[in-house]
PDB file of N, CA and C in Angstrom:
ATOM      1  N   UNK A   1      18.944 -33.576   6.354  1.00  0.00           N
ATOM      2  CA  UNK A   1      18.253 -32.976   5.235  1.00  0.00           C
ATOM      3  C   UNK A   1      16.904 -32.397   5.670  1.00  0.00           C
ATOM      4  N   UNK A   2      16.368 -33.349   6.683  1.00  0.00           N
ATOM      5  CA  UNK A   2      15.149 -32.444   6.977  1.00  0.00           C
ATOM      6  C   UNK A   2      14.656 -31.216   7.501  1.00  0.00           C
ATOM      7  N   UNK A   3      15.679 -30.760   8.735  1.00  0.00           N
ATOM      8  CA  UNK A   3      16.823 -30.230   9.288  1.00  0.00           C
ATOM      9  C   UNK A   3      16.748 -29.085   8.270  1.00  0.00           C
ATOM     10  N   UNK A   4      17.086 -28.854   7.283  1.00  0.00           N
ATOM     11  CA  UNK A   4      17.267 -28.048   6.580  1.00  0.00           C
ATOM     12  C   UNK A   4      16.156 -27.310   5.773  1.00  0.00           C
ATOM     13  N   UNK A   5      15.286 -28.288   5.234  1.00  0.00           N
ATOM     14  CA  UNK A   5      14.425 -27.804   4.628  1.00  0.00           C
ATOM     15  C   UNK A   5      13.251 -27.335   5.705  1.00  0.00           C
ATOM     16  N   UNK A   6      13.060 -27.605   6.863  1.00  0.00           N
ATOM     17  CA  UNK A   6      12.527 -27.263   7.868  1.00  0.00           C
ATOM     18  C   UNK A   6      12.652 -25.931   7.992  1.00  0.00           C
ATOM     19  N   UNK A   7      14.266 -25.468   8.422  1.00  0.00           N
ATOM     20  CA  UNK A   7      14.735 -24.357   8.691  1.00  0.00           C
ATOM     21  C   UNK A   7      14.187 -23.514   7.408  1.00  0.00           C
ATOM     22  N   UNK A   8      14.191 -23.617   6.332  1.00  0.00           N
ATOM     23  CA  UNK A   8      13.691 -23.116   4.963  1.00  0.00           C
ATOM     24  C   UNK A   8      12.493 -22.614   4.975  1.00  0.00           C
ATOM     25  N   UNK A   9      11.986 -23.568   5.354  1.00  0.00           N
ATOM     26  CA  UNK A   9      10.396 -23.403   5.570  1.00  0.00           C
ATOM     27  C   UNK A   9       9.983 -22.261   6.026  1.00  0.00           C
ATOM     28  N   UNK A  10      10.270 -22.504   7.347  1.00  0.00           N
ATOM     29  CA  UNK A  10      10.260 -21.443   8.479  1.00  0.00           C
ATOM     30  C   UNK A  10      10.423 -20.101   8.458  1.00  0.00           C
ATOM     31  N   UNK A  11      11.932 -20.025   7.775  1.00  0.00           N
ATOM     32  CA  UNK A  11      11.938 -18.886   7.309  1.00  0.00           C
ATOM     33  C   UNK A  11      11.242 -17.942   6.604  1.00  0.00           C
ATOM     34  N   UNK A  12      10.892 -19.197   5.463  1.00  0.00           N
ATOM     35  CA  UNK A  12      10.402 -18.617   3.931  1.00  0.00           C
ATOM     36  C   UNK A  12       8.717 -17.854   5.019  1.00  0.00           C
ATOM     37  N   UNK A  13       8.186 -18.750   5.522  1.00  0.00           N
ATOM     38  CA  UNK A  13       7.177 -18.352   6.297  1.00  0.00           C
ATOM     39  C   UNK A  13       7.086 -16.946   7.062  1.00  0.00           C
ATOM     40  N   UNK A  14       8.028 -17.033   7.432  1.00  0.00           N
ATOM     41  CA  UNK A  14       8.771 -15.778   8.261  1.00  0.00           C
ATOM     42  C   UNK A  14       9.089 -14.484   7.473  1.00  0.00           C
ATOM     43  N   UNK A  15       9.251 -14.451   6.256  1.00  0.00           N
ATOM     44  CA  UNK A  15       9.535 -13.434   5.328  1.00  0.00           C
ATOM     45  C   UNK A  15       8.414 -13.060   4.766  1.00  0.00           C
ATOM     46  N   UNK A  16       7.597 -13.816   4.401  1.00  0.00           N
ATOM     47  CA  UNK A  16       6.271 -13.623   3.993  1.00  0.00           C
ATOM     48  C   UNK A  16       5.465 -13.231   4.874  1.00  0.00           C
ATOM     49  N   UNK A  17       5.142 -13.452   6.177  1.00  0.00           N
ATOM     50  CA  UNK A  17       4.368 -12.984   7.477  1.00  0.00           C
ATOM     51  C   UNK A  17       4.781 -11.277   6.894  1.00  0.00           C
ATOM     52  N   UNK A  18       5.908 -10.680   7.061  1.00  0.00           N
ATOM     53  CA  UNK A  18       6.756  -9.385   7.653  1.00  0.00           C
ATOM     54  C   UNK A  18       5.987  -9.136   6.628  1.00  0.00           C
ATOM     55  N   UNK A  19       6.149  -9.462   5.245  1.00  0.00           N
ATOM     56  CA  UNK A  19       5.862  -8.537   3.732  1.00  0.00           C
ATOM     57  C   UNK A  19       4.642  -8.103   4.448  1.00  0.00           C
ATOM     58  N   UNK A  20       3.685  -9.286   4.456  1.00  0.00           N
ATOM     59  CA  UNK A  20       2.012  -8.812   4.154  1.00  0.00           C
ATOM     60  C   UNK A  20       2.439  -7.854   5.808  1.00  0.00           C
ATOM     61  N   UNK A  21       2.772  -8.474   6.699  1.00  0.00           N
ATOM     62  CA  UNK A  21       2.079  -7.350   7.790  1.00  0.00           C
ATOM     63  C   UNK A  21       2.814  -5.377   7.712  1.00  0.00           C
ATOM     64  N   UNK A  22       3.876  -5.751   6.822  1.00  0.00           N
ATOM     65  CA  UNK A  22       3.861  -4.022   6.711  1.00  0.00           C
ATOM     66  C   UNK A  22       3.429  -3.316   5.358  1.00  0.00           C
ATOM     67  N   UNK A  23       2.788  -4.134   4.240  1.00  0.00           N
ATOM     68  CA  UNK A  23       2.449  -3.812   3.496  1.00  0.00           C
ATOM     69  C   UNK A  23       1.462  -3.116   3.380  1.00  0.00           C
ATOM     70  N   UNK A  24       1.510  -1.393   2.821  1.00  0.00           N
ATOM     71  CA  UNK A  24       0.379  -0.354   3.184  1.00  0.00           C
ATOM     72  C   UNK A  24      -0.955  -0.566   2.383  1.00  0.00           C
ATOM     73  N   UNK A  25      -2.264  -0.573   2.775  1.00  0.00           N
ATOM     74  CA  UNK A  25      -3.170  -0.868   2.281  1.00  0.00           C
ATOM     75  C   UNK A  25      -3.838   0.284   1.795  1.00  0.00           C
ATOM     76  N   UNK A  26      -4.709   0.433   0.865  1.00  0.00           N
ATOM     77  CA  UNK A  26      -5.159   1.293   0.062  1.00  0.00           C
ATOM     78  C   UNK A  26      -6.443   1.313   0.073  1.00  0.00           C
ATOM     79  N   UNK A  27      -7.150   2.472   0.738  1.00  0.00           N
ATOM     80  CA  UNK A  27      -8.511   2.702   0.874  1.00  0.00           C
ATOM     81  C   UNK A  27      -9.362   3.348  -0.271  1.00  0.00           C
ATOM     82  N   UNK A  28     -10.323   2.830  -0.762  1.00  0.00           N
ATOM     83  CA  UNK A  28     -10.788   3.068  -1.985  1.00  0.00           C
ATOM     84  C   UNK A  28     -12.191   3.464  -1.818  1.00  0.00           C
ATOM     85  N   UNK A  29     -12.935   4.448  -2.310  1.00  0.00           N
ATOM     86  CA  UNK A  29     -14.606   4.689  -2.329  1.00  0.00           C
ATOM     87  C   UNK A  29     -15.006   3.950  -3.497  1.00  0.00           C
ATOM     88  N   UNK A  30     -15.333   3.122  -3.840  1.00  0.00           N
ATOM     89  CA  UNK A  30     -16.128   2.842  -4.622  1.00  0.00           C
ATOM     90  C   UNK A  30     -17.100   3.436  -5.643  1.00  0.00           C
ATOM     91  N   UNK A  31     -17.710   4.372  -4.959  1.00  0.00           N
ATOM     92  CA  UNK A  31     -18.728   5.526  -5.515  1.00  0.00           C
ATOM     93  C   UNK A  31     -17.823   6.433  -6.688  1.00  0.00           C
ATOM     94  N   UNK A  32     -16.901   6.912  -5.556  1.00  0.00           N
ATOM     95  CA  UNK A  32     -15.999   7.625  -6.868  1.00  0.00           C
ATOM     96  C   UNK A  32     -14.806   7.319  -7.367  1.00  0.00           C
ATOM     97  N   UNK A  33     -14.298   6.268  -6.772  1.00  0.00           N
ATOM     98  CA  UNK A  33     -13.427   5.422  -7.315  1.00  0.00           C
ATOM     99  C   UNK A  33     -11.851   6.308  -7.449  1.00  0.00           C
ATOM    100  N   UNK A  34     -12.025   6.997  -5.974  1.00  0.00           N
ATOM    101  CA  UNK A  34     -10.921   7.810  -5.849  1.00  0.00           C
ATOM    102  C   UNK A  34     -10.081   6.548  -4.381  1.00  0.00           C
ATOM    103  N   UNK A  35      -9.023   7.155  -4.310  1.00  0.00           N
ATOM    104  CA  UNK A  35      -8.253   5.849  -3.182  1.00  0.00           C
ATOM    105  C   UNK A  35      -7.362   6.953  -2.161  1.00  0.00           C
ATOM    106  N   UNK A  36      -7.052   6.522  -1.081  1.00  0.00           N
ATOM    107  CA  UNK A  36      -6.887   7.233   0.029  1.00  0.00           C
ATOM    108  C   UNK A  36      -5.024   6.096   0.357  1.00  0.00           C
ATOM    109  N   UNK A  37      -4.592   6.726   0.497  1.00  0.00           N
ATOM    110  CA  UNK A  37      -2.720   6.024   1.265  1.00  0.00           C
ATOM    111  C   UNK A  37      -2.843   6.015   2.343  1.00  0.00           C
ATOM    112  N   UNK A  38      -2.553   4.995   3.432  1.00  0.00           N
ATOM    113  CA  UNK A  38      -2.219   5.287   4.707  1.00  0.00           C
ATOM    114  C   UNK A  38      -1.789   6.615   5.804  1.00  0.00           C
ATOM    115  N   UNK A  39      -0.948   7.316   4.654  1.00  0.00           N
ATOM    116  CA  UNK A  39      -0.691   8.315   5.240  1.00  0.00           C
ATOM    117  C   UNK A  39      -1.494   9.660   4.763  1.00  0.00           C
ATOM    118  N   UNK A  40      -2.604   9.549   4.253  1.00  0.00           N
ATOM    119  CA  UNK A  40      -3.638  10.651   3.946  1.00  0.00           C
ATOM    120  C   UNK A  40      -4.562  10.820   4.783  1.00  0.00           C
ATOM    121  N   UNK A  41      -4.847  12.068   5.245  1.00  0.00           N
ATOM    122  CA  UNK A  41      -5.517  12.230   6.109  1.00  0.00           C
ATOM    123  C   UNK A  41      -7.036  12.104   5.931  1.00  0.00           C
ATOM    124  N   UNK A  42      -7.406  11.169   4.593  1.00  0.00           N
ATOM    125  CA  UNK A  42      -8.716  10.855   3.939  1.00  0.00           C
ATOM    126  C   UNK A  42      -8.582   9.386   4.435  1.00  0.00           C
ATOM    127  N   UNK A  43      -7.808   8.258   4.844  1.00  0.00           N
ATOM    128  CA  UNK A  43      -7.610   7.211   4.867  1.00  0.00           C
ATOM    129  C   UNK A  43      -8.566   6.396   4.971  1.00  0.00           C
ATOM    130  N   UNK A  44      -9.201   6.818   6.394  1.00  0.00           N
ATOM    131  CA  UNK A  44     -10.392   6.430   6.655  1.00  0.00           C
ATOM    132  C   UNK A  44     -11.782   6.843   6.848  1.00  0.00           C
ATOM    133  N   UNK A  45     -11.641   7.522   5.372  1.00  0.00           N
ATOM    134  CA  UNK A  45     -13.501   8.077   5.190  1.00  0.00           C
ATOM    135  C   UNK A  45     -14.297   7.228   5.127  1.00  0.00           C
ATOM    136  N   UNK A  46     -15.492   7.609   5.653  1.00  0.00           N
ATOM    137  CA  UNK A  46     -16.821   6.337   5.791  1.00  0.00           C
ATOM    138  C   UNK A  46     -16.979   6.664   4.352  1.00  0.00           C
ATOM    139  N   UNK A  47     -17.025   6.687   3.388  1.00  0.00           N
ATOM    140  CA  UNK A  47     -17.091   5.821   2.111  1.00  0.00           C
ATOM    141  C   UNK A  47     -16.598   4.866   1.639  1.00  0.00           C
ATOM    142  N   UNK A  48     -14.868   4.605   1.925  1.00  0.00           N
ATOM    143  CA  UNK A  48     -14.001   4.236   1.752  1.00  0.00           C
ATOM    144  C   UNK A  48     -14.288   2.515   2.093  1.00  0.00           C
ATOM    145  N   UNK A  49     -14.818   1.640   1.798  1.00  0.00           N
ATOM    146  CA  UNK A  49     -15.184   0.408   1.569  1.00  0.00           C
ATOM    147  C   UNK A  49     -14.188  -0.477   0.876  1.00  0.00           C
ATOM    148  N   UNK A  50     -13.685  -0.110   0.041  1.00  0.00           N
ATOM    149  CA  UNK A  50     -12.972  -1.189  -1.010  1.00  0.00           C
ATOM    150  C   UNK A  50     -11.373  -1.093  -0.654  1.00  0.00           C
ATOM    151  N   UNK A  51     -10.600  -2.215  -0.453  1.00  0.00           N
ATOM    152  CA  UNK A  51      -9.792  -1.935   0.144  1.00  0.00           C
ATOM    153  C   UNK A  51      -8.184  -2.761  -0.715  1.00  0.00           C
ATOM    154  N   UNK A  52      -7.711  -2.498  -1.315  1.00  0.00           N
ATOM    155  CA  UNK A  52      -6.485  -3.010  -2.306  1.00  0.00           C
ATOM    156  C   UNK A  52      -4.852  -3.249  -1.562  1.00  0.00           C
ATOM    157  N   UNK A  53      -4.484  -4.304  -1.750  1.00  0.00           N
ATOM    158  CA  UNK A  53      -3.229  -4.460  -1.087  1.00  0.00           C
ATOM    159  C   UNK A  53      -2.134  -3.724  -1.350  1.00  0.00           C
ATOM    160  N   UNK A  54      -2.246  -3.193  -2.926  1.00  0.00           N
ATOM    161  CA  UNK A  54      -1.062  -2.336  -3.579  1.00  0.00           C
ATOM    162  C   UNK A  54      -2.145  -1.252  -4.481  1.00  0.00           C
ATOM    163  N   UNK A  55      -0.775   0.148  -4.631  1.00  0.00           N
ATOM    164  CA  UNK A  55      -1.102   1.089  -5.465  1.00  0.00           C
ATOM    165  C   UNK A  55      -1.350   0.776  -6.620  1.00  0.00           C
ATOM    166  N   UNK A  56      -0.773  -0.403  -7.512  1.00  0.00           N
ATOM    167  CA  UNK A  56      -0.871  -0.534  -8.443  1.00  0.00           C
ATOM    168  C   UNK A  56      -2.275  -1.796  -8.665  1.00  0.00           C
ATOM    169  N   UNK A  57      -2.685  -2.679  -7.701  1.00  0.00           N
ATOM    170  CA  UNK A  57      -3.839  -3.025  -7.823  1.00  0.00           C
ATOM    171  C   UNK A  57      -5.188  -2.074  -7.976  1.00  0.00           C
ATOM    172  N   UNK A  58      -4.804  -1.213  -7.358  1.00  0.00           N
ATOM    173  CA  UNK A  58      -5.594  -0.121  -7.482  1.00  0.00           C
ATOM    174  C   UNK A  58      -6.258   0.559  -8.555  1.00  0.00           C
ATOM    175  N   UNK A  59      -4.861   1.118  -8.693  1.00  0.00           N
ATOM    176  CA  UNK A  59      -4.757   1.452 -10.401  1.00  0.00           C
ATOM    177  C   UNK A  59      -5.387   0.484 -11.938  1.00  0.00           C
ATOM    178  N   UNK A  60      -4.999  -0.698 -11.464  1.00  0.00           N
ATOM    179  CA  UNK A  60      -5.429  -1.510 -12.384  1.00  0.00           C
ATOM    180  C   UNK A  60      -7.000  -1.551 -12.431  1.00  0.00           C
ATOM    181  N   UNK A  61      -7.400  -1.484 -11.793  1.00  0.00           N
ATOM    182  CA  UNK A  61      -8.987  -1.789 -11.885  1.00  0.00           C
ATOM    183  C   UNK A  61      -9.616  -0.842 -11.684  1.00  0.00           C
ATOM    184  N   UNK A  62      -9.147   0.445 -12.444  1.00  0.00           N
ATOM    185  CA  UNK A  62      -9.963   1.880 -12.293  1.00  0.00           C
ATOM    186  C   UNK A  62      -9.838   2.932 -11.160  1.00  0.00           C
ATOM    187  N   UNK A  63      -8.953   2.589 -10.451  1.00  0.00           N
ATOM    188  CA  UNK A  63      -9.590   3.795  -9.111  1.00  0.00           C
ATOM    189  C   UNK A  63      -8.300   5.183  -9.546  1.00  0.00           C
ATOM    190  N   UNK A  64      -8.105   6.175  -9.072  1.00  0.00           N
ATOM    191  CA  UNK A  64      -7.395   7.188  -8.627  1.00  0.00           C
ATOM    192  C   UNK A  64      -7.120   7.552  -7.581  1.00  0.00           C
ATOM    193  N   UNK A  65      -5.966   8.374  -7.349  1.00  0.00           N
ATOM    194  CA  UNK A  65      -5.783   8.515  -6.000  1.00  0.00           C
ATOM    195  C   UNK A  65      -6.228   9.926  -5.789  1.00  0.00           C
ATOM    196  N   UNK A  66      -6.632  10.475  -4.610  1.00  0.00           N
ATOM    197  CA  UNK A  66      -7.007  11.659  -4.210  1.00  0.00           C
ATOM    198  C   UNK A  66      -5.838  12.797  -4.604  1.00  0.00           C
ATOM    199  N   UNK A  67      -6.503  14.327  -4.711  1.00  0.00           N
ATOM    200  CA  UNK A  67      -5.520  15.535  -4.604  1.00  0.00           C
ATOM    201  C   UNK A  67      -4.083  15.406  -3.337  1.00  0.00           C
ATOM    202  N   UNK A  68      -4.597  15.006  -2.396  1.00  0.00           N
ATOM    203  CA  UNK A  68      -3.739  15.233  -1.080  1.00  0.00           C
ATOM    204  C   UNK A  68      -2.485  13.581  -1.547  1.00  0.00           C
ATOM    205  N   UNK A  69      -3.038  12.783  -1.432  1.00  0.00           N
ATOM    206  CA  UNK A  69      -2.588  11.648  -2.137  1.00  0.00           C
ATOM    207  C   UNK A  69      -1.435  11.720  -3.777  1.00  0.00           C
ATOM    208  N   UNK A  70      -2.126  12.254  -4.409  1.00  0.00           N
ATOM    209  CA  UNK A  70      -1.223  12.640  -5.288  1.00  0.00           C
ATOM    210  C   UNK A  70       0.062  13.507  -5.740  1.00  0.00           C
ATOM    211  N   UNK A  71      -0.546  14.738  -4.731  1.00  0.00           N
ATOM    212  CA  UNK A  71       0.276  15.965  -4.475  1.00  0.00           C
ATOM    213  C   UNK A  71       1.500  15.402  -3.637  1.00  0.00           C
ATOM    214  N   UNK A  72       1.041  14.777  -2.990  1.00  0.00           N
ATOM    215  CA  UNK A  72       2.094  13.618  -2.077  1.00  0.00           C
ATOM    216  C   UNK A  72       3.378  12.981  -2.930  1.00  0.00           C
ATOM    217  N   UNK A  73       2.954  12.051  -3.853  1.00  0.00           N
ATOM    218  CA  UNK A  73       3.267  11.475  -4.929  1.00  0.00           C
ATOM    219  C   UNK A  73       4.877  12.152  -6.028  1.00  0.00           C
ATOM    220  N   UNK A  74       3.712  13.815  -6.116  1.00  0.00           N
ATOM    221  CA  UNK A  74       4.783  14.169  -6.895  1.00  0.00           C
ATOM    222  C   UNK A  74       5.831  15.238  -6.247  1.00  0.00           C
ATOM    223  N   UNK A  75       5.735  15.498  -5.072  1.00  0.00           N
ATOM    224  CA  UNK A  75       6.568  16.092  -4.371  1.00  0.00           C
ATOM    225  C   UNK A  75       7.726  15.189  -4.127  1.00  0.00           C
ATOM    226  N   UNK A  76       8.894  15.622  -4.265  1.00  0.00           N
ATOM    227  CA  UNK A  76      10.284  14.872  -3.698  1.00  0.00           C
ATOM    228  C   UNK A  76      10.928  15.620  -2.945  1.00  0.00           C
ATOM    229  N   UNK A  77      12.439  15.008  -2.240  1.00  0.00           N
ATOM    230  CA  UNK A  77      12.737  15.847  -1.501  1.00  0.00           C
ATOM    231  C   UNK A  77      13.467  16.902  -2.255  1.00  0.00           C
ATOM    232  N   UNK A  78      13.625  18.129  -2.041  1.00  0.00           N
ATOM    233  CA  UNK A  78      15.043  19.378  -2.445  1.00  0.00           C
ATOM    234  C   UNK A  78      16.210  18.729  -2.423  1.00  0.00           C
ATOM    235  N   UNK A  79      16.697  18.936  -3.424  1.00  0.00           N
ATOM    236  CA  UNK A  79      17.839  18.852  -3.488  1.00  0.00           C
ATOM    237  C   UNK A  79      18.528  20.131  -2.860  1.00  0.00           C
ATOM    238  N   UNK A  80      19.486  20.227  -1.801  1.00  0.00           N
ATOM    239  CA  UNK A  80      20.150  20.989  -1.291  1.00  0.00           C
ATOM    240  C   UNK A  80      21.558  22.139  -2.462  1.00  0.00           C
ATOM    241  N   UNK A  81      21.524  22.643  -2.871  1.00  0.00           N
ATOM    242  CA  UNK A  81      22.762  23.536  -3.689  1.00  0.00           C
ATOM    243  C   UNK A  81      23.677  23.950  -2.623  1.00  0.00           C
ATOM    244  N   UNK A  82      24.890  23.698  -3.124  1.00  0.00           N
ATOM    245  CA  UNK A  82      26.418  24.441  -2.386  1.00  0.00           C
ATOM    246  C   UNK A  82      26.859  25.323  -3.001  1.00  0.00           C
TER     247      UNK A  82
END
């Protein structure tokens, strides 16, 4: 039995490590309370101080996301026509 819940453990540990370490972080100015994505080429502006684990923490407590950031957002891919 111990054996088992050990192995549990471990795991559970192990799944949780992966989440947080690929989970994208969200760069935020404070001043203007605009937020930057990993993949924006604003990511890491020296304003950019405040720093949120999720988009939607973000969101919750006032910030926005930038033009480049957003434009991002609402672009999807084409759908291809035959």
């Amino acid at each position: 039995m111990k054996k088992v819940v050990s192995k549990f453990l471990v795991l559970s540990v192990m799944i949780f490590s992966f989440s947080i370490a690929f989970a994208a972080e969200i760069h935020c100015n404070p001043d203007t309370k605009t937020c930057h994505k990993s993949t924006c080429r604003y990511y890491n502006c020296k304003g950019c101080t405040k720093v949120f684990a999720s988009e939607e923490e973000a969101l919750e407590n006032g910030y926005k996301f930038c033009k480049v950031c957003a434009k991002e957002k609402k672009e999807s891919p084409k759908k291809s026509k035959k």
